[in-house]
PDB file of N, CA and C in Angstrom:
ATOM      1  N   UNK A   1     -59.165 -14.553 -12.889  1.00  0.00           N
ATOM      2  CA  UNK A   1     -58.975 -15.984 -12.756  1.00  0.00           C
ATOM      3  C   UNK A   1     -57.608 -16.330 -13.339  1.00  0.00           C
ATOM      4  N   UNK A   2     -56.890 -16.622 -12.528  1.00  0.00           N
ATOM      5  CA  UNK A   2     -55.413 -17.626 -13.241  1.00  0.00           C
ATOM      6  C   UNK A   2     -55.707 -19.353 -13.329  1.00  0.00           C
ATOM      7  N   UNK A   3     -55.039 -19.529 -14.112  1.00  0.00           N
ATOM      8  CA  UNK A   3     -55.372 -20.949 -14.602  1.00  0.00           C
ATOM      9  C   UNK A   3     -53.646 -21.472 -14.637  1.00  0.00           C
ATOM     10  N   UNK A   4     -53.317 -22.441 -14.295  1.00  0.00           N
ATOM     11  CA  UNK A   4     -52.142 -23.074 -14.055  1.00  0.00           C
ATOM     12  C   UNK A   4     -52.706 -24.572 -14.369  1.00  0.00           C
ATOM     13  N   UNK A   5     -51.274 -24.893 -14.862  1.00  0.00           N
ATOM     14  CA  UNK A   5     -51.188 -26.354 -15.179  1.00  0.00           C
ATOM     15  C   UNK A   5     -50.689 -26.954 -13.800  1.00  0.00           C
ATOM     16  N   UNK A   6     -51.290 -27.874 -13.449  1.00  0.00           N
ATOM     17  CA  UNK A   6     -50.647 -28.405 -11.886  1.00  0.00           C
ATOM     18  C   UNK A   6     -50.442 -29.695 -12.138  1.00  0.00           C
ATOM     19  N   UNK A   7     -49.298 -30.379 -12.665  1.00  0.00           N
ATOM     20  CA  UNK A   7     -49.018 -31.970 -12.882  1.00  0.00           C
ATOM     21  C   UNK A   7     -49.648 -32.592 -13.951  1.00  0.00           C
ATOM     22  N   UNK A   8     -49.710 -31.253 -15.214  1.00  0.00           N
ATOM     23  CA  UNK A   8     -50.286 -31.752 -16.086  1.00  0.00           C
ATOM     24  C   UNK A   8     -51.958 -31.824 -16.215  1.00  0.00           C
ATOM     25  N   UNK A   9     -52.219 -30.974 -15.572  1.00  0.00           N
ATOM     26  CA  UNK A   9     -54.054 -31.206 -15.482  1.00  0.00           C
ATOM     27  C   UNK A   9     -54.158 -29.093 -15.240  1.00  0.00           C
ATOM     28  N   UNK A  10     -55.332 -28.740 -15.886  1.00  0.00           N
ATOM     29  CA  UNK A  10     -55.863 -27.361 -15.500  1.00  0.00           C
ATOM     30  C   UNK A  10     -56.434 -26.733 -14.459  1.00  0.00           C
ATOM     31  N   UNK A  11     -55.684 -26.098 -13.458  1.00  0.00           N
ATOM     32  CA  UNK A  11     -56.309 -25.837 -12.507  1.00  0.00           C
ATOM     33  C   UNK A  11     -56.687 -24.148 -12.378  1.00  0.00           C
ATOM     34  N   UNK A  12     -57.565 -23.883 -11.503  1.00  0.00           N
ATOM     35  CA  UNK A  12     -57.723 -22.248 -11.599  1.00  0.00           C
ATOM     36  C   UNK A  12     -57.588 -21.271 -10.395  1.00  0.00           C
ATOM     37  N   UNK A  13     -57.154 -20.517  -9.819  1.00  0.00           N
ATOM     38  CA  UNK A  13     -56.907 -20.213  -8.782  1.00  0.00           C
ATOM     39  C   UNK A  13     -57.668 -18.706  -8.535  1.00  0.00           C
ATOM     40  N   UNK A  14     -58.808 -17.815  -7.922  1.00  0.00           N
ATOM     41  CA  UNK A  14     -59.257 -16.489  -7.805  1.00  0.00           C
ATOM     42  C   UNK A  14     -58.603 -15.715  -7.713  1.00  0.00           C
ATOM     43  N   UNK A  15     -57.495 -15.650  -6.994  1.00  0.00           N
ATOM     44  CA  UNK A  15     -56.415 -14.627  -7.181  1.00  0.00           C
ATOM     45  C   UNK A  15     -55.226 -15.170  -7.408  1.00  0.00           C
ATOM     46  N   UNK A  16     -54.425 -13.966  -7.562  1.00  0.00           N
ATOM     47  CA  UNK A  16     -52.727 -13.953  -7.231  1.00  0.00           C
ATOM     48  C   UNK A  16     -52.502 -14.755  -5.845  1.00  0.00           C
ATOM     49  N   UNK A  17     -51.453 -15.870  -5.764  1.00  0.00           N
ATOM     50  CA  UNK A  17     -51.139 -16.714  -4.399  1.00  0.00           C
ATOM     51  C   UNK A  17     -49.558 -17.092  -4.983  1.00  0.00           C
ATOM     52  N   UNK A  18     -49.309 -16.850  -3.589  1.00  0.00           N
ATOM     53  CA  UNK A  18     -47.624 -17.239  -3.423  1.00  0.00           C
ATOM     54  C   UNK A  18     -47.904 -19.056  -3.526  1.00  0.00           C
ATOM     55  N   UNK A  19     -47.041 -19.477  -4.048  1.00  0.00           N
ATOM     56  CA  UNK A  19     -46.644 -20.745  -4.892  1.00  0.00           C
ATOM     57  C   UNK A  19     -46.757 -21.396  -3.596  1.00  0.00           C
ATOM     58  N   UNK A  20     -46.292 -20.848  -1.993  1.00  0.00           N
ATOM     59  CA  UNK A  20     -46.493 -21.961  -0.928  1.00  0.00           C
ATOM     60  C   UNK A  20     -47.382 -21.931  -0.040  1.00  0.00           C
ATOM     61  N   UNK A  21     -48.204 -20.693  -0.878  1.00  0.00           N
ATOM     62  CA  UNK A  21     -49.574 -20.768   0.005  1.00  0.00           C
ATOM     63  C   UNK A  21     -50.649 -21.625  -1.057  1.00  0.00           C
ATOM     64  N   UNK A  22     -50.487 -21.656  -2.173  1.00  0.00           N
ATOM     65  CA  UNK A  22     -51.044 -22.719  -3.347  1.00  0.00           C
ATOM     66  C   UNK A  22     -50.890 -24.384  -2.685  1.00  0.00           C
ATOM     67  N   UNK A  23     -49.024 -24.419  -2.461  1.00  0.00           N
ATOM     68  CA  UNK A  23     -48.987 -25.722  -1.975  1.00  0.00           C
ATOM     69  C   UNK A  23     -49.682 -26.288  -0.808  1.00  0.00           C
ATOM     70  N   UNK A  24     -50.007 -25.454   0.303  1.00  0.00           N
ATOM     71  CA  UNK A  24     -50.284 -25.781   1.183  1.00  0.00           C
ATOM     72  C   UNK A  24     -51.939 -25.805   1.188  1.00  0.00           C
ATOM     73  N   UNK A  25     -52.178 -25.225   0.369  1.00  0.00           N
ATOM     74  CA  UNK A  25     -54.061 -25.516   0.279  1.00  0.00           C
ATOM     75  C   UNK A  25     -54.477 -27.244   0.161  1.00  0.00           C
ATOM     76  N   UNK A  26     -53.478 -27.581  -1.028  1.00  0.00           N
ATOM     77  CA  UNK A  26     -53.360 -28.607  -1.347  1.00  0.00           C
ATOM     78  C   UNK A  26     -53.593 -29.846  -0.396  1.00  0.00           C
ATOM     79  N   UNK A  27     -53.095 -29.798   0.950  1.00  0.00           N
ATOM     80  CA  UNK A  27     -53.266 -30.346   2.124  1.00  0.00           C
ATOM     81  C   UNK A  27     -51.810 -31.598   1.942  1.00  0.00           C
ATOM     82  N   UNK A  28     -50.855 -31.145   1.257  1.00  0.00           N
ATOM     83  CA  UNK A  28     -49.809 -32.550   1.339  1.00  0.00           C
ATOM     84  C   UNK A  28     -48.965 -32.648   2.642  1.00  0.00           C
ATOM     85  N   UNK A  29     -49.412 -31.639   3.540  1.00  0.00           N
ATOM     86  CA  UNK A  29     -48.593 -32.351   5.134  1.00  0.00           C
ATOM     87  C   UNK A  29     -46.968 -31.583   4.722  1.00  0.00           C
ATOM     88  N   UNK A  30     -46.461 -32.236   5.843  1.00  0.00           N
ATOM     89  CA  UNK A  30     -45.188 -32.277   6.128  1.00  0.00           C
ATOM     90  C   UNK A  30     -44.010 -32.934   5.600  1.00  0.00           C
ATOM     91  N   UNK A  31     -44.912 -34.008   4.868  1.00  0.00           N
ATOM     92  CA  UNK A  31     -43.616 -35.129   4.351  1.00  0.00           C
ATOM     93  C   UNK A  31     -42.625 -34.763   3.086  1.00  0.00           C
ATOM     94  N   UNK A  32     -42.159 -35.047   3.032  1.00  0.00           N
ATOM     95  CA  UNK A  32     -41.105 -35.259   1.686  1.00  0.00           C
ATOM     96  C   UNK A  32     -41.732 -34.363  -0.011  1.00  0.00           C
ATOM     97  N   UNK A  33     -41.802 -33.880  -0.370  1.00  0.00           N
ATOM     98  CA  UNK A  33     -42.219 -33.397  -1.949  1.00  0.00           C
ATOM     99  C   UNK A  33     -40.808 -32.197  -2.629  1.00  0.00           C
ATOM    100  N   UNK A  34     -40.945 -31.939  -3.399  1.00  0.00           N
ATOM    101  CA  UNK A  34     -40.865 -31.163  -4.403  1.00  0.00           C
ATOM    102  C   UNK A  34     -41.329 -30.965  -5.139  1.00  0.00           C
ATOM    103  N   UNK A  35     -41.169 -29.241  -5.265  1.00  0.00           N
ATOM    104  CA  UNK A  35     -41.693 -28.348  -6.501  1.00  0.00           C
ATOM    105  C   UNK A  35     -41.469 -27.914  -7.095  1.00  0.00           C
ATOM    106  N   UNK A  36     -41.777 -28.068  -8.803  1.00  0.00           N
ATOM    107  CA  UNK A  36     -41.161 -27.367  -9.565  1.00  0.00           C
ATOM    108  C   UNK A  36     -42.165 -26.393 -10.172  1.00  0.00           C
ATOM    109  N   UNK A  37     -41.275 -24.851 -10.997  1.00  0.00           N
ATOM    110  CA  UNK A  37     -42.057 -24.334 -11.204  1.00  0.00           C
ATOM    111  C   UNK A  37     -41.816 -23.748 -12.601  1.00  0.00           C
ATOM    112  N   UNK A  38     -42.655 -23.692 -13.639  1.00  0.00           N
ATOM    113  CA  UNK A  38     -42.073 -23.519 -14.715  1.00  0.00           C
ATOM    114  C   UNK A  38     -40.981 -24.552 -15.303  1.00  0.00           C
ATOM    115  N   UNK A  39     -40.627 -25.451 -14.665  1.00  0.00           N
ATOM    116  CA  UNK A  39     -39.837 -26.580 -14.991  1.00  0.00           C
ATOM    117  C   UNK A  39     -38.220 -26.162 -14.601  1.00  0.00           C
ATOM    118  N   UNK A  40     -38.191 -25.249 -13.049  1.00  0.00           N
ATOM    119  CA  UNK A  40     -37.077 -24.962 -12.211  1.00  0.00           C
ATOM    120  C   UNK A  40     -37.375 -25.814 -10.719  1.00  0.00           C
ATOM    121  N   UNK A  41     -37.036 -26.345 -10.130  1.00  0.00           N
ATOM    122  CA  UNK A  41     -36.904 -27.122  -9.283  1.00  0.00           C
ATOM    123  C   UNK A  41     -36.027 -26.318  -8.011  1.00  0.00           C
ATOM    124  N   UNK A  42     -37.306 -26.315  -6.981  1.00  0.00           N
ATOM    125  CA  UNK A  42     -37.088 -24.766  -5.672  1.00  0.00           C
ATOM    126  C   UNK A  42     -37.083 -25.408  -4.951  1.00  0.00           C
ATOM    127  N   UNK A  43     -36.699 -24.841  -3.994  1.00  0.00           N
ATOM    128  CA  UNK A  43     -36.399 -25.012  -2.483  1.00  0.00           C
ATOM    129  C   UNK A  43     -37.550 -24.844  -1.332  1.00  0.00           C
ATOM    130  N   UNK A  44     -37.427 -25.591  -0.311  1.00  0.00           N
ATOM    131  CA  UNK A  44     -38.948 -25.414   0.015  1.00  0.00           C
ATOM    132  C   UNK A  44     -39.446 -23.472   0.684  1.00  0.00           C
ATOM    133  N   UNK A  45     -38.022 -23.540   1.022  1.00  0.00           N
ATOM    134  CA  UNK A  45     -37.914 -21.754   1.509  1.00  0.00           C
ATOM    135  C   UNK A  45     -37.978 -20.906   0.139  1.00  0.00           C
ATOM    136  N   UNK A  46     -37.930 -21.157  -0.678  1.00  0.00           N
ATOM    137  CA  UNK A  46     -38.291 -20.005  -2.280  1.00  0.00           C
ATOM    138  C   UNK A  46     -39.561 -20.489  -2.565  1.00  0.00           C
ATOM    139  N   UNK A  47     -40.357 -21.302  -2.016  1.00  0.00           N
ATOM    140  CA  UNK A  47     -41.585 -20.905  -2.590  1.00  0.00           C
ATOM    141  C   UNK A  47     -42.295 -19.874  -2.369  1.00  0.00           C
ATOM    142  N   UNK A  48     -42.306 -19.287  -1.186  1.00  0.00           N
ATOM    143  CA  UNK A  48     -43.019 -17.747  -0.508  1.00  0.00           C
ATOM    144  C   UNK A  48     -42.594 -16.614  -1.480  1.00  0.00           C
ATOM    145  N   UNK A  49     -41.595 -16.918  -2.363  1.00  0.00           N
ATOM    146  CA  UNK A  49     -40.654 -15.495  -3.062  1.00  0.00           C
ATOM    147  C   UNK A  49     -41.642 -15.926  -4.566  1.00  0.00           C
ATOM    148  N   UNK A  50     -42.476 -16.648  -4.785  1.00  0.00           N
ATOM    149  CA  UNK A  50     -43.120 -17.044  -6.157  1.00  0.00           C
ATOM    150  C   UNK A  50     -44.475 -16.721  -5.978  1.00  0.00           C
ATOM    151  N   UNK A  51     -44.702 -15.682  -7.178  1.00  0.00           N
ATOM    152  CA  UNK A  51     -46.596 -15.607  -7.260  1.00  0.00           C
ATOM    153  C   UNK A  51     -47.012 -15.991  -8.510  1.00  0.00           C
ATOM    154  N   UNK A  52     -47.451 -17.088  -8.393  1.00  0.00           N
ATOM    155  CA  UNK A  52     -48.227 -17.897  -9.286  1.00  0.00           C
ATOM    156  C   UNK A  52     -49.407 -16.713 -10.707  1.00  0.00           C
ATOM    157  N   UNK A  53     -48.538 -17.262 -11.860  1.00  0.00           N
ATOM    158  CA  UNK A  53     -49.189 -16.508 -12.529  1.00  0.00           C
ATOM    159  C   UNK A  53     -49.820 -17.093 -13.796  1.00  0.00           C
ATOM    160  N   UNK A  54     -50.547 -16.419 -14.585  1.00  0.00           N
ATOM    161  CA  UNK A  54     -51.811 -17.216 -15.365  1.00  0.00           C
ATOM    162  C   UNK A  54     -50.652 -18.210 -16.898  1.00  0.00           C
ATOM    163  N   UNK A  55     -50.863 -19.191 -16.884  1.00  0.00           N
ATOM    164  CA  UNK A  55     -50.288 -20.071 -17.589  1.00  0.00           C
ATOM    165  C   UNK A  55     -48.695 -20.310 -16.955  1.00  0.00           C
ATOM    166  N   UNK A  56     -48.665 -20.534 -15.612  1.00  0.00           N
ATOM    167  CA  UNK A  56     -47.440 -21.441 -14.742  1.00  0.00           C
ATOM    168  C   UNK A  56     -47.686 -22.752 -14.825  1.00  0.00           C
ATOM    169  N   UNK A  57     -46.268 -23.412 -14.793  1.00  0.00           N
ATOM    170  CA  UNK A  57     -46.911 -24.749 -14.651  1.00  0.00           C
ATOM    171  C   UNK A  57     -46.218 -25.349 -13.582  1.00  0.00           C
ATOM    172  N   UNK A  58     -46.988 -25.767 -12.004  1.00  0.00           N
ATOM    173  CA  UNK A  58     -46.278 -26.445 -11.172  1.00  0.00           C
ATOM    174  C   UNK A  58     -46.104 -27.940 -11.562  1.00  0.00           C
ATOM    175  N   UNK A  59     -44.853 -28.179 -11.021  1.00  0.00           N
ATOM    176  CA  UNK A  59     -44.979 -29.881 -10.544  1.00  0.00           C
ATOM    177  C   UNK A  59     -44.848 -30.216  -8.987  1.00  0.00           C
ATOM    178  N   UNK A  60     -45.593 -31.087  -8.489  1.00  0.00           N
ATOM    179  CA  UNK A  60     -45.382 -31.410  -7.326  1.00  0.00           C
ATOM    180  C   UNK A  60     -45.316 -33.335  -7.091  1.00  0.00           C
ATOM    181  N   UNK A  61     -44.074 -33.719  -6.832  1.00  0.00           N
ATOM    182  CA  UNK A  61     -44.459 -34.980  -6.560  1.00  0.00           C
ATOM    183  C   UNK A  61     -44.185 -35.344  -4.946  1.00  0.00           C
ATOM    184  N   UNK A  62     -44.493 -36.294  -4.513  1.00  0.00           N
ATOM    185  CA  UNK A  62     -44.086 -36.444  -2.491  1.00  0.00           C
ATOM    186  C   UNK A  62     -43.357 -38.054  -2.747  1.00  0.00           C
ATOM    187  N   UNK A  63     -42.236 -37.930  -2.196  1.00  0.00           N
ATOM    188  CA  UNK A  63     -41.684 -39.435  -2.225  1.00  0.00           C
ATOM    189  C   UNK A  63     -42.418 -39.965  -1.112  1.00  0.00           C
ATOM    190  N   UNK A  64     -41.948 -41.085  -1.977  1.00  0.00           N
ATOM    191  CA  UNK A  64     -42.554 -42.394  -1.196  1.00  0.00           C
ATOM    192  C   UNK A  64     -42.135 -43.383  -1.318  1.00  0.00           C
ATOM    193  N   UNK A  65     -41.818 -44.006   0.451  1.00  0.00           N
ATOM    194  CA  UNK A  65     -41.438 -45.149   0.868  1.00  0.00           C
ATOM    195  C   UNK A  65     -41.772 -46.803   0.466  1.00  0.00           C
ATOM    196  N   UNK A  66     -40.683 -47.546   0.260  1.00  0.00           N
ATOM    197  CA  UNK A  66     -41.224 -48.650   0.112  1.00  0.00           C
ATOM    198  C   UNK A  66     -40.134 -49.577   0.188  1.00  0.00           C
ATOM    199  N   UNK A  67     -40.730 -50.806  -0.901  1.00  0.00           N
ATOM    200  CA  UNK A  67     -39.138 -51.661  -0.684  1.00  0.00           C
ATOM    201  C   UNK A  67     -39.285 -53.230  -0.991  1.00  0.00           C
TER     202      UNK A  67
END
C-alpha cells in the first residue's frame, strides 16, 4: 500500500502508478490543471516519467474561469 498526500488530505494507492495514470483515475477531463509533485511543478508530458511513491505529495489544482 502507498499512501500519498494528494492536496493535503491522505490518500492510498494498491500499487506502484505512474503520476498520469494516478491523475487520470481522478476523472479531471481535459481542461486546464497542474501538477505538482513533491512541490516541483511538471509538465503535462513528465508525468508518465513519475512513479508515485509511499509518502509523495501531489498537488493538483484545474483553473477556472470567471470574471
Amino acid at each position: 500500500m502507498i499512501a500519498l498526500q494528494v492536496n493535503g488530505k491522505e490518500r492510498k494507492v494498491e500499487t506502484p502508478v505512474s503520476l498520469l495514470a494516478f491523475v487520470e483515475s481522478l476523472n479531471i477531463g481535459k481542461g486546464r490543471f497542474a501538477v505538482a509533485h513533491n512541490g516541483v511543478v511538471l509538465r503535462k508530458d513528465e508525468l508518465q516519467n513519475v512513479t508515485l511513491q509511499d509518502g509523495d505529495a501531489v498537488e493538483i489544482v484545474r483553473a477556472v474561469g470567471g470574471g
